[in-house]
C-alpha atoms as a PDB file:
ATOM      1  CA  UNK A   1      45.207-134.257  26.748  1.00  0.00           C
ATOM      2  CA  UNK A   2      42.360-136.594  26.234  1.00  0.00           C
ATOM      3  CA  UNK A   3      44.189-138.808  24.043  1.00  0.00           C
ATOM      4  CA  UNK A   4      47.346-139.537  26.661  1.00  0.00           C
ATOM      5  CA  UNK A   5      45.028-140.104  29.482  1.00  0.00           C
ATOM      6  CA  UNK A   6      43.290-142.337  27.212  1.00  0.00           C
ATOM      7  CA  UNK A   7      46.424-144.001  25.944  1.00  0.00           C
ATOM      8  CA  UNK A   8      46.418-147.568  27.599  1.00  0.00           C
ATOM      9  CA  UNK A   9      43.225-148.186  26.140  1.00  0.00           C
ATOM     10  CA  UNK A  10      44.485-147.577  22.312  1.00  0.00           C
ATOM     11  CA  UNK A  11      47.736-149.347  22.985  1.00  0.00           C
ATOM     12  CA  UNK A  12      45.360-152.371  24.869  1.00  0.00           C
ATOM     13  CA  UNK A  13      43.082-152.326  21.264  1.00  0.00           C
ATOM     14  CA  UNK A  14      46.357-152.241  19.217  1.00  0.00           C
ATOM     15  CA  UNK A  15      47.612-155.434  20.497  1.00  0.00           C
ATOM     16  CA  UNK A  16      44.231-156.947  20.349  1.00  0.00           C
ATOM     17  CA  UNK A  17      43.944-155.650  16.851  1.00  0.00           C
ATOM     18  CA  UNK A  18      47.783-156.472  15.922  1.00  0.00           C
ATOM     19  CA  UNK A  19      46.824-159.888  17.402  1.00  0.00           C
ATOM     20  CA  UNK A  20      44.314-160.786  15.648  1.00  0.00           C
ATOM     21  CA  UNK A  21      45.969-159.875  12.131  1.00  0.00           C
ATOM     22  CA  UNK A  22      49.173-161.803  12.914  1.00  0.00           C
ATOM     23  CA  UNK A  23      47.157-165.051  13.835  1.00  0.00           C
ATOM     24  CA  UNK A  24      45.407-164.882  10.761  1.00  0.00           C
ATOM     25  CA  UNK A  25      48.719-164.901   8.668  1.00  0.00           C
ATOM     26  CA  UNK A  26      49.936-167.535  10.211  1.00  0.00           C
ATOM     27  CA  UNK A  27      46.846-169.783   9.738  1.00  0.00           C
ATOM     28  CA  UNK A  28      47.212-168.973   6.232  1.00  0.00           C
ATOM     29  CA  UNK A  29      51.169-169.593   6.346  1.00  0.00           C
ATOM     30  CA  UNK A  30      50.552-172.870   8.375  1.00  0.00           C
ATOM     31  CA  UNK A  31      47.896-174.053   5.925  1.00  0.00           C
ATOM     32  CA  UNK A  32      49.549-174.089   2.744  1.00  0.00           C
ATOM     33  CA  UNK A  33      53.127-176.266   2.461  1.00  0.00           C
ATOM     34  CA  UNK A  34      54.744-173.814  -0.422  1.00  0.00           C
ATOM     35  CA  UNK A  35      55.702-169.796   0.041  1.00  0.00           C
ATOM     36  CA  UNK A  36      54.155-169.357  -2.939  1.00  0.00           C
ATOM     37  CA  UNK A  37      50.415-170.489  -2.349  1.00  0.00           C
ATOM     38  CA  UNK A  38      51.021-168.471   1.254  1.00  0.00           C
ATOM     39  CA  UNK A  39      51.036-165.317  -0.433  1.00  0.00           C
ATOM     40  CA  UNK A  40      48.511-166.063  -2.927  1.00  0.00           C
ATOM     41  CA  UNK A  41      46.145-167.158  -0.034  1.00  0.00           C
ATOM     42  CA  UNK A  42      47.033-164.178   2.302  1.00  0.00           C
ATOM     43  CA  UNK A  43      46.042-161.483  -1.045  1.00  0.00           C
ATOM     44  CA  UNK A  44      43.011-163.151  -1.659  1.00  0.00           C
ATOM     45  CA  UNK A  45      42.263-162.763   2.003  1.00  0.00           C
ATOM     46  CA  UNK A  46      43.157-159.108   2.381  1.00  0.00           C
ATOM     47  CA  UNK A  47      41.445-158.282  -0.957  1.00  0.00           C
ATOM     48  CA  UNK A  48      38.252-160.208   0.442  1.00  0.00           C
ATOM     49  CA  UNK A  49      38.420-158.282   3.783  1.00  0.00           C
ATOM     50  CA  UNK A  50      39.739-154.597   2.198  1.00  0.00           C
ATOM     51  CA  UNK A  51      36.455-155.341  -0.314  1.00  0.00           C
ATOM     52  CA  UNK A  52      33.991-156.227   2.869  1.00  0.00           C
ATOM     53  CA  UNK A  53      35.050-153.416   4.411  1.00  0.00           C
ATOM     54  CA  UNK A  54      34.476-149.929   4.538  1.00  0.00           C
ATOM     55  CA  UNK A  55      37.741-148.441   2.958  1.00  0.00           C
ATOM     56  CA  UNK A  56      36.575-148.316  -0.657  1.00  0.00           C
ATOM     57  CA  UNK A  57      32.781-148.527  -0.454  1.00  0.00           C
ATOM     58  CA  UNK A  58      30.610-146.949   2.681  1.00  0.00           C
ATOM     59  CA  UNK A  59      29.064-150.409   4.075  1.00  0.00           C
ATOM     60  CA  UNK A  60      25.626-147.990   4.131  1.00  0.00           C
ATOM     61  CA  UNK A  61      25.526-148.600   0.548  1.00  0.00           C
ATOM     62  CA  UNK A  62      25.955-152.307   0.337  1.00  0.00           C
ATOM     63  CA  UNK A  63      22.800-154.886   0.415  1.00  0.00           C
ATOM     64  CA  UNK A  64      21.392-155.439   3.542  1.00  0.00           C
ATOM     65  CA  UNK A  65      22.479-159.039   4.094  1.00  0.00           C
ATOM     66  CA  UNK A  66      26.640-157.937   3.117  1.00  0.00           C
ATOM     67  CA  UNK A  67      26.456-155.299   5.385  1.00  0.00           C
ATOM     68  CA  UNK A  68      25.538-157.341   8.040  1.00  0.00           C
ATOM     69  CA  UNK A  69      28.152-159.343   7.351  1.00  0.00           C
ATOM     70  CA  UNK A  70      30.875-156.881   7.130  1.00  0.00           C
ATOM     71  CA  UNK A  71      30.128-155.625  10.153  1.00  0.00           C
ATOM     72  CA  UNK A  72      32.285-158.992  10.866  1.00  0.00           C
ATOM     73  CA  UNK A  73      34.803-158.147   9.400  1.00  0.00           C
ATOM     74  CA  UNK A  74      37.792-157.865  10.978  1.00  0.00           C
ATOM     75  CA  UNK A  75      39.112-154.645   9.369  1.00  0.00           C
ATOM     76  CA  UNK A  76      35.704-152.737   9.987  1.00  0.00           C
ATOM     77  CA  UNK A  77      36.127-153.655  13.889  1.00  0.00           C
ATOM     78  CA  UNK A  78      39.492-152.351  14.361  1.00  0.00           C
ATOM     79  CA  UNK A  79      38.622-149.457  12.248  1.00  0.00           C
ATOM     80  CA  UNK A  80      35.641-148.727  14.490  1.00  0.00           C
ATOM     81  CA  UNK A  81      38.011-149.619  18.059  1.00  0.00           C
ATOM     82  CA  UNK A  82      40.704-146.955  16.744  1.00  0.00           C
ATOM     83  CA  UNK A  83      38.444-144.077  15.539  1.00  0.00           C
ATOM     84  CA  UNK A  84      36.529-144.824  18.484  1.00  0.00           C
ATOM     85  CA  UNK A  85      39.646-144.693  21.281  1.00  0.00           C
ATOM     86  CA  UNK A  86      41.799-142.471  19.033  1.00  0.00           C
ATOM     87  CA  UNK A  87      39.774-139.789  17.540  1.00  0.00           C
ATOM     88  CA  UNK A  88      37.375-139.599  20.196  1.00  0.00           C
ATOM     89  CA  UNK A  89      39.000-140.363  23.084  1.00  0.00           C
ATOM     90  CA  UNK A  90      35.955-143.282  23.996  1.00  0.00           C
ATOM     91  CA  UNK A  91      36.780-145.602  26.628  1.00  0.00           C
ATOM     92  CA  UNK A  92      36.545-149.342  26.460  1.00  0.00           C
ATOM     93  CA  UNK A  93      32.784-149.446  27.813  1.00  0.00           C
ATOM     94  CA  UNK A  94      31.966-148.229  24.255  1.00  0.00           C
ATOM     95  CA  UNK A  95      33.989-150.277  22.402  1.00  0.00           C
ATOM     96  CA  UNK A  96      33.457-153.499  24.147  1.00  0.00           C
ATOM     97  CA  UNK A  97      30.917-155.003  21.613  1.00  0.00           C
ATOM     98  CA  UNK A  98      33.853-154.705  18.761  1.00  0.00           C
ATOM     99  CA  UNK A  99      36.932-155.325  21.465  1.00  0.00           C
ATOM    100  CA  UNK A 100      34.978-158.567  22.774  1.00  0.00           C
ATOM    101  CA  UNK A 101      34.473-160.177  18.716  1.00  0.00           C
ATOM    102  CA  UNK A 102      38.489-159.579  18.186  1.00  0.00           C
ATOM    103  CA  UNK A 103      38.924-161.150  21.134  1.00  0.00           C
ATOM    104  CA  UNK A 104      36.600-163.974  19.981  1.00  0.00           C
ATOM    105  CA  UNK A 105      38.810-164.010  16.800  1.00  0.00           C
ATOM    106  CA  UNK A 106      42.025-163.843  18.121  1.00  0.00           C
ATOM    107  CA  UNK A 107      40.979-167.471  20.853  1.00  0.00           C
ATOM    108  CA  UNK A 108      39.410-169.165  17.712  1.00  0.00           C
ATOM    109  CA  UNK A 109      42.305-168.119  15.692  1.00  0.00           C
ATOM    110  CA  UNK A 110      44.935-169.112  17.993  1.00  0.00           C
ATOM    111  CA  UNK A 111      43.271-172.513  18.380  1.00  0.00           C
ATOM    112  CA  UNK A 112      42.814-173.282  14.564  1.00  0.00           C
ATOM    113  CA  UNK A 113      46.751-172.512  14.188  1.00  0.00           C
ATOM    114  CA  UNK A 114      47.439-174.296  17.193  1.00  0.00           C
ATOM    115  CA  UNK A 115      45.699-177.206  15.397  1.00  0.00           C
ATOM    116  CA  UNK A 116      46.898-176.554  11.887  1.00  0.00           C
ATOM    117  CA  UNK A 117      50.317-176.237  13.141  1.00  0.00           C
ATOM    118  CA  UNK A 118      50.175-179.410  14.723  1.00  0.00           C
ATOM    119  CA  UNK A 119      48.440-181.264  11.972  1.00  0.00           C
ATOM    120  CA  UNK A 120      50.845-179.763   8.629  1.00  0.00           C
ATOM    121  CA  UNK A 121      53.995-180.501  11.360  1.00  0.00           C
ATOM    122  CA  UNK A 122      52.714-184.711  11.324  1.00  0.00           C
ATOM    123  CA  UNK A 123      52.065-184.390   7.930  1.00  0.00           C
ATOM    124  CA  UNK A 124      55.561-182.680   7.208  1.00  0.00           C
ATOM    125  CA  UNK A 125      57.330-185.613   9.345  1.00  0.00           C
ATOM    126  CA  UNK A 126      55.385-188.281   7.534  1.00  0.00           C
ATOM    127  CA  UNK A 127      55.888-187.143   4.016  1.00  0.00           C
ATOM    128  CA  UNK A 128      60.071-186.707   5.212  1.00  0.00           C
ATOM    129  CA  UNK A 129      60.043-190.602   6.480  1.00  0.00           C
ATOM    130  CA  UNK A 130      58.136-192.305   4.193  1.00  0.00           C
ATOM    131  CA  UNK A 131      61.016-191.204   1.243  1.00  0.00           C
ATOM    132  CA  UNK A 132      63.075-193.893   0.229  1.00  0.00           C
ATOM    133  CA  UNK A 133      66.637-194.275  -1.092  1.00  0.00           C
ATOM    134  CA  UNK A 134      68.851-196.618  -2.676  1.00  0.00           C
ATOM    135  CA  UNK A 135      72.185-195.167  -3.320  1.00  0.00           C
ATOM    136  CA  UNK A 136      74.074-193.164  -1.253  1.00  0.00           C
ATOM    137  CA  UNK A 137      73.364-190.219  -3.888  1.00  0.00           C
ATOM    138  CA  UNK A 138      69.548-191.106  -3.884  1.00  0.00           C
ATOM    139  CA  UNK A 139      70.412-190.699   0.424  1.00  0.00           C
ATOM    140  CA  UNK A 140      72.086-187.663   0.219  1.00  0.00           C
ATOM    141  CA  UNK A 141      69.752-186.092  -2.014  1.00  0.00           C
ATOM    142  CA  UNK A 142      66.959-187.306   0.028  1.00  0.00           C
ATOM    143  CA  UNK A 143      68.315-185.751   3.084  1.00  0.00           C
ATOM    144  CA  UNK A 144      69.410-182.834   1.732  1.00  0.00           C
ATOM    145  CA  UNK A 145      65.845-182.389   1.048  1.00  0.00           C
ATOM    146  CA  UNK A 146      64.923-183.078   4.342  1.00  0.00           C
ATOM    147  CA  UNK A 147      67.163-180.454   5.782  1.00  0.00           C
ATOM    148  CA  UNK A 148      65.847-177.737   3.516  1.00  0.00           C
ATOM    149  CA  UNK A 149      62.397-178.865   4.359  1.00  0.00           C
ATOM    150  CA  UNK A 150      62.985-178.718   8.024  1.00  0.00           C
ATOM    151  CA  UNK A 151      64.184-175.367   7.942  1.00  0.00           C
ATOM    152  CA  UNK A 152      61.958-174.174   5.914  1.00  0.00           C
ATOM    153  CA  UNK A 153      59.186-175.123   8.503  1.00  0.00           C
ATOM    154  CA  UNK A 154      61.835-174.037  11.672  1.00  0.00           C
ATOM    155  CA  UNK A 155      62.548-177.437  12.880  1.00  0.00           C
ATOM    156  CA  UNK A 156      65.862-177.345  13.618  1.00  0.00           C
ATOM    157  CA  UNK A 157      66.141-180.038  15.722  1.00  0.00           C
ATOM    158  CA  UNK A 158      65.222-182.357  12.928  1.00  0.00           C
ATOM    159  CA  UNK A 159      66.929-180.336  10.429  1.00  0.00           C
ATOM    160  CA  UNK A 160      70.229-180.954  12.589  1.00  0.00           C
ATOM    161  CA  UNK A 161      69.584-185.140  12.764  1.00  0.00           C
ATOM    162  CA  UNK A 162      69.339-184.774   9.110  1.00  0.00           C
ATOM    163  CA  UNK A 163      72.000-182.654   8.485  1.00  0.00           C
ATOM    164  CA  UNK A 164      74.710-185.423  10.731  1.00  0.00           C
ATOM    165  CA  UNK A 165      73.395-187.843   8.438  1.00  0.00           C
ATOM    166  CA  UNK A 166      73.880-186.225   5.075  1.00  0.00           C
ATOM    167  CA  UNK A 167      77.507-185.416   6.639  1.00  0.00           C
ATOM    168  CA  UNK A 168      77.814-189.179   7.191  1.00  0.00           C
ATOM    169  CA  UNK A 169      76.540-190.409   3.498  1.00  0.00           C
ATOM    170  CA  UNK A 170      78.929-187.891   2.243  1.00  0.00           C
ATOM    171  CA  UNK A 171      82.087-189.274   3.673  1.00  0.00           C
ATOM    172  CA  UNK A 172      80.953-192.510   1.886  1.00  0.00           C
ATOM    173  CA  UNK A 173      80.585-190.565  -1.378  1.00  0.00           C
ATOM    174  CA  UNK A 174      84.135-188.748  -1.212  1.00  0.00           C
ATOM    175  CA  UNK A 175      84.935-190.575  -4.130  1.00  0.00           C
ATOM    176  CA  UNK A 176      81.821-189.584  -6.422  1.00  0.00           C
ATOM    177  CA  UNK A 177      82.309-187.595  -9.487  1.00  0.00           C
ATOM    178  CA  UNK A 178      79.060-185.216  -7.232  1.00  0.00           C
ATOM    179  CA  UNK A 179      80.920-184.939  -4.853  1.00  0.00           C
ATOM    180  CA  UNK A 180      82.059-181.658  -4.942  1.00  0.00           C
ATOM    181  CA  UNK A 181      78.460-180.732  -5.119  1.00  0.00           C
ATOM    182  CA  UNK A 182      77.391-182.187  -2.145  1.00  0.00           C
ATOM    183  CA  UNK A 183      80.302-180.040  -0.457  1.00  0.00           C
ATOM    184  CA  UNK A 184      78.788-177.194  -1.859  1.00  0.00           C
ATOM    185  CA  UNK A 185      75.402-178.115  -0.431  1.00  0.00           C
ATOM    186  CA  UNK A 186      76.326-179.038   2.689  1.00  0.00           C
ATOM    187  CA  UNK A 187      78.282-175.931   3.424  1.00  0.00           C
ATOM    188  CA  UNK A 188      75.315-173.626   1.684  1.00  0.00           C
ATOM    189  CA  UNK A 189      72.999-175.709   5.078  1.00  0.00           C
ATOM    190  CA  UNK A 190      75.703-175.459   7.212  1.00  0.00           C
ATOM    191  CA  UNK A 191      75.956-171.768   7.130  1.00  0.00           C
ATOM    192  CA  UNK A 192      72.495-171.672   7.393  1.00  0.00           C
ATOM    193  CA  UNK A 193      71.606-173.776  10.595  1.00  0.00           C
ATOM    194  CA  UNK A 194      74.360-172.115  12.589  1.00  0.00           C
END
């Protein structure tokens, strides 16, 4: 009975928790311009935290100065908010030390991938106008790219512009031997930016 009266409070740390864990993924997915280096940054994360944390050693038996740091950690506060709200029922008064550094987290967070975001989407934009073309095939590839790149990073807008001006080049290029190719392509981007 305990636990329904007390369930606002677990659902309250749940989206703190859930918040905090989503902002760091996307700081890491914001921070690195290929999938690839994403999800090697994100494991090497995890493993760091899962191995600061209480789940495979008992922090008790850790040196002084790591346990003070896992304490930190963001895996050892939510697992100290949800035995503390779920398994015994505590209210928020004695998890407020733990509730108030997620929160902490989850601000700093949302500012670094506020900033990050921000930042990698200049960079992005940059990198996309500074490419140059001669041909209309060195065009087309070029924004081809572009419209890959800009959906990759979910800016459609841009991917759109980029995608009318492929569509352009390739009426020019009706008459290359590539040119089925470029059909191809722009169908394959077509499909997906509707």
């Amino acid at each position: 009975w305990e636990f329904v009266l007390n369930l606002h409070y677990i659902v309250l740390m749940l989206l703190l928790i859930t918040t905090v864990f989503i902002f760091i993924g996307m700081l890491i997915g914001y921070s690195f311009s290929s999938q690839e280096t994403a999800t090697m940054a994100s494991i090497s994360v995890a493993s760091l935290m899962l191995l600061l944390s209480s789940m495979i050693l008992p922090l008790e038996s850790m040196p002084l100065i790591m346990m003070k740091i896992a304490k930190f950690n963001p895996f050892v506060l939510s697992e100290a908010i949800l035995k503390k709200t779920i398994l015994f029922s505590s209210s928020l008064s004695s998890v407020w030390f733990e509730a108030t550094v997620l929160l902490g987290y989850a601000v700093v967070l949302f500012i670094l991938v506020f900033i990050v975001q921000k930042v990698m989407k200049k960079d992005l934009l940059r990198k996309l106008k500074k490419q140059q073309y001669e041909t209309p095939e060195d065009q087309m590839k070029v924004l081809m790219s572009q419209v890959k790149t800009y959906l990759e990073h979910n800016h459609k807008k841009q991917a759109v512009s980029s995608y009318k001006k492929a569509q352009k080049v390739y009426n020019k290029l009706r008459t290359h031997p590539k040119a089925n190719k470029f059909y191809k392509q722009l169908k394959d981007l077509h499909e997906k930016l509707v």
